[in-house]
Protein backbone atom coordinates (compact mmCIF):
# COMPACT_ATOMS: atom_id res chain seq x y z
CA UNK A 1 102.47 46.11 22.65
CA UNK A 2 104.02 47.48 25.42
CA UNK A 3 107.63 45.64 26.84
CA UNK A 4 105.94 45.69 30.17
CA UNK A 5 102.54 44.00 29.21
CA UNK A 6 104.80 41.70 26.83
CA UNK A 7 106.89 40.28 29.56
CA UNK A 8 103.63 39.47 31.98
CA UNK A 9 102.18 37.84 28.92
CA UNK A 10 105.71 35.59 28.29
CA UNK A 11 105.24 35.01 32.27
CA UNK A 12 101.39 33.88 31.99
CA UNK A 13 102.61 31.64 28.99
CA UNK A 14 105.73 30.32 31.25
CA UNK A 15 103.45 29.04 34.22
CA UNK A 16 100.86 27.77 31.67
CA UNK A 17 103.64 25.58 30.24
CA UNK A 18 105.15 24.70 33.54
CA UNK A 19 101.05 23.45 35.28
CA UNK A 20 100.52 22.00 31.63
CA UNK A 21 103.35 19.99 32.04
CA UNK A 22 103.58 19.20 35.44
CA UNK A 23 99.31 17.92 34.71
CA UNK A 24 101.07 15.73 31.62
CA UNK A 25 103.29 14.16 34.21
CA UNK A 26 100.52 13.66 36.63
CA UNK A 27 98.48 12.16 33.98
CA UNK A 28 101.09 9.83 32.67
CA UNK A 29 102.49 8.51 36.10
CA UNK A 30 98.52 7.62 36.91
CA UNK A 31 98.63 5.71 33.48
CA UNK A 32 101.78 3.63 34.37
CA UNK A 33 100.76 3.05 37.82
CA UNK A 34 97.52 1.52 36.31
CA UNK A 35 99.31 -0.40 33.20
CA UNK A 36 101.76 -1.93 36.23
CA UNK A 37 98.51 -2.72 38.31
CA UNK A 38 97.16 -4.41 35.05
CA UNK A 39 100.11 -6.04 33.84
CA UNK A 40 100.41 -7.56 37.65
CA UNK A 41 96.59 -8.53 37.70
CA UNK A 42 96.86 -9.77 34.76
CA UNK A 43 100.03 -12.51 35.09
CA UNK A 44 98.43 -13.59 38.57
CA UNK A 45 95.45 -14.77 36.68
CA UNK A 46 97.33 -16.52 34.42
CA UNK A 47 99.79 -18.19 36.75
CA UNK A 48 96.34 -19.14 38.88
CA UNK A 49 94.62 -20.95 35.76
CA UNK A 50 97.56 -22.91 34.93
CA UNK A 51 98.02 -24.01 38.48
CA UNK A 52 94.25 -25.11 38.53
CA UNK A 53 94.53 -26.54 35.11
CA UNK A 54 97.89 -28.07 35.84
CA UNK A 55 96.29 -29.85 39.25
CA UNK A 56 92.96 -30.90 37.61
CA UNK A 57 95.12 -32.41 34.64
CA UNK A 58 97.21 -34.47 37.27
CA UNK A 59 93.40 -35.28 39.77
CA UNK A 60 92.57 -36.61 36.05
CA UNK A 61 95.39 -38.20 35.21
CA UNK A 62 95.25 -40.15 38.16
CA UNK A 63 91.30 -40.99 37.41
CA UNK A 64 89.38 -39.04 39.19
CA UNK A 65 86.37 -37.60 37.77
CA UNK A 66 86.62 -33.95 35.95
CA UNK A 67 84.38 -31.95 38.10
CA UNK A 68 86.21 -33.58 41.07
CA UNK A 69 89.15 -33.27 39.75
CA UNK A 70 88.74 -28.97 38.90
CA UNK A 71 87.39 -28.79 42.56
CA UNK A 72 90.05 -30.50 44.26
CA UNK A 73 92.36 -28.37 41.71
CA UNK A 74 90.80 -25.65 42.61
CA UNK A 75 90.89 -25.87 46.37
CA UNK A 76 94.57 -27.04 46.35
CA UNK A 77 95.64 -23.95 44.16
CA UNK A 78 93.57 -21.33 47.13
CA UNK A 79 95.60 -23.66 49.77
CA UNK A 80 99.26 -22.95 47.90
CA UNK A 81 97.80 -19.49 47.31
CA UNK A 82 97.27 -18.88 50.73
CA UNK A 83 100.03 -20.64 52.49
CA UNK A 84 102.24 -18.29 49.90
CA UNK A 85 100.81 -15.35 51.12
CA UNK A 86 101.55 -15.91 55.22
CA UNK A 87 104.66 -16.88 54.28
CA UNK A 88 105.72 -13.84 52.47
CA UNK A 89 103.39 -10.92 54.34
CA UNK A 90 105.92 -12.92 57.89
CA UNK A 91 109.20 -12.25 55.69
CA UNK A 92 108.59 -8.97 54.07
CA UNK A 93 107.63 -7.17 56.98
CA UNK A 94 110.88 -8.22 59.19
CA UNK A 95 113.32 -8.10 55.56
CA UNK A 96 111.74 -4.03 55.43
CA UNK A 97 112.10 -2.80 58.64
CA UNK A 98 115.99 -1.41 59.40
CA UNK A 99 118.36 0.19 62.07
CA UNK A 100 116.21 2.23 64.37
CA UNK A 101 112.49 1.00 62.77
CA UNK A 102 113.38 -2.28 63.37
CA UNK A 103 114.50 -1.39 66.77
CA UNK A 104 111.15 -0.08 67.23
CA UNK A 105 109.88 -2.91 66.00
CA UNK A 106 111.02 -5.48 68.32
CA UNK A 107 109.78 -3.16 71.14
CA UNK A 108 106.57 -3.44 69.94
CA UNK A 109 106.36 -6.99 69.75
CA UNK A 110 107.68 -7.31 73.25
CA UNK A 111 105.44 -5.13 74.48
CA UNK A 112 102.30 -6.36 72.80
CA UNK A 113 103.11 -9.57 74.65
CA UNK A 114 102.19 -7.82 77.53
CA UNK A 115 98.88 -6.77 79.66
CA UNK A 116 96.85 -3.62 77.68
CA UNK A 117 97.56 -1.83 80.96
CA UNK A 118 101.32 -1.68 80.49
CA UNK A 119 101.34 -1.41 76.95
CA UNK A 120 98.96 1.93 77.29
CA UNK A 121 101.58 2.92 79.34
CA UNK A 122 104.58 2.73 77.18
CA UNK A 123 102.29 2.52 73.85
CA UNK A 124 101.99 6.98 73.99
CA UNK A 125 105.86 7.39 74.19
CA UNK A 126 107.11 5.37 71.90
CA UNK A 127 104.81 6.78 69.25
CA UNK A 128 106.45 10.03 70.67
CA UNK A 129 110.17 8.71 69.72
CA UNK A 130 109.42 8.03 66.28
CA UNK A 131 106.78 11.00 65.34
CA UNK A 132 110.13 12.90 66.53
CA UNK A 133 112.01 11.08 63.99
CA UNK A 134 109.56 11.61 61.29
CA UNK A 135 110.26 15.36 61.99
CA UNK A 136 113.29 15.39 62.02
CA UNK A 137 113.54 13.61 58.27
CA UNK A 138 111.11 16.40 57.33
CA UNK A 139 113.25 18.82 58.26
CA UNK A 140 116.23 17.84 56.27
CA UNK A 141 118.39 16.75 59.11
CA UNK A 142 121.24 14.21 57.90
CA UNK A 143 120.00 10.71 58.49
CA UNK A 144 122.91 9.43 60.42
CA UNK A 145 121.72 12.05 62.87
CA UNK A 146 118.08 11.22 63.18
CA UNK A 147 119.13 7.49 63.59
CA UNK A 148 121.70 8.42 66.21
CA UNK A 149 119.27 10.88 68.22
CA UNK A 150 116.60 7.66 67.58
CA UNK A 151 118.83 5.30 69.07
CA UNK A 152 119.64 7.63 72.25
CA UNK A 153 115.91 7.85 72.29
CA UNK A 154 114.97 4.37 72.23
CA UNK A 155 117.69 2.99 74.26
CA UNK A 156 116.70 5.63 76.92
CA UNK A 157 112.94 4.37 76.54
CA UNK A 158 114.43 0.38 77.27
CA UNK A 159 116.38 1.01 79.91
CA UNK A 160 113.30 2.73 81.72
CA UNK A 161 110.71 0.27 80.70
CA UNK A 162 113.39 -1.96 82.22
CA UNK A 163 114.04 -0.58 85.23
CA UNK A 164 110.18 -0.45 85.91
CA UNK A 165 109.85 -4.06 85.15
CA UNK A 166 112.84 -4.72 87.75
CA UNK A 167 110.89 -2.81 90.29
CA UNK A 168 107.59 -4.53 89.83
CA UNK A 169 108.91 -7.92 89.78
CA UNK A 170 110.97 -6.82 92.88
CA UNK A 171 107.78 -5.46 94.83
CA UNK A 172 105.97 -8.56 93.68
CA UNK A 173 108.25 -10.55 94.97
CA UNK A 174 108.39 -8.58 98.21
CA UNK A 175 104.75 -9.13 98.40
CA UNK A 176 104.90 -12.68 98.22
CA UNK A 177 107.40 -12.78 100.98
């Protein structure tokens, strides 16, 4: 065999190994993503039954009647379920959101609060400010950067917004006059 035609073929074998174990990565980061889905599914189902169990074992206690009781239980456990799940989706979103994002954030809400007109308004720029900052992170510029130039951004964006608020309520006032 010829060096030249040996070296292609140690090549062809290198890239095989390298996609056959980059696929064996794949394949095993799909499995633990499941197994954690599983494991999660799994413990939630438990902790449910022994909350309806635990409830219709009390309702019985107490003497009510066991297919009152596991409906009541059962009911009581969705309520708890549910009153768990506001509570956390209204503190994970706020906890997550940091520096600029949040900054954003609170914009938003203000805004929202608004009429549709002025939110259209203000709704196309602010999307502008943080695709910007997306690119920016994409293209490997330092963070403190990006969240400097994001701050600039958004503080120009307030005091704008603000200054047209000032103007209406001045010209409303005017009207009223």
């Amino acid at each position: 065999m010829k060096p030249r035609t040996l070296a292609r073929a140690f090549r062809w074998l290198k890239k095989l190994l390298r996609s056959g174990l980059t696929l064996l990565k794949a394949i095993t980061v799909g499995i633990r993503k499941f197994c954690q889905f599983a494991v999660r599914q799994i413990l939630t189902e438990i902790t449910l039954a022994i909350l309806v169990i635990g409830f219709s074992y009390l309702l019985m206690a107490w003497g009510m009647p066991l297919n009152a009781a596991f409906i009541l239980a059962i009911a009581l456990t969705s309520a708890i379920v549910a009153v768990v799940g506001i509570i956390w989706l209204k503190f994970s979103t706020n906890s997550k959101l940091k520096g600029e994002l949040r900054l954003s954030h609170l914009i938003t809400k203000a805004l929202t609060h608004e009429t549709s007109r002025e939110w259209d308004e203000y709704q196309d720029w602010l999307h502008d400010i943080m695709l910007s900052r997306h690119q920016l992170l994409d293209n490997q510029c330092p963070q403190w950067k990006v969240s400097l130039i994001t701050y600039r951004r958004l503080s120009a964006f307030c005091i704008v917004v603000g200054i047209s608020k000032v103007k209406h309520v001045a010209a409303s006032i005017r009207r009223s006059l």
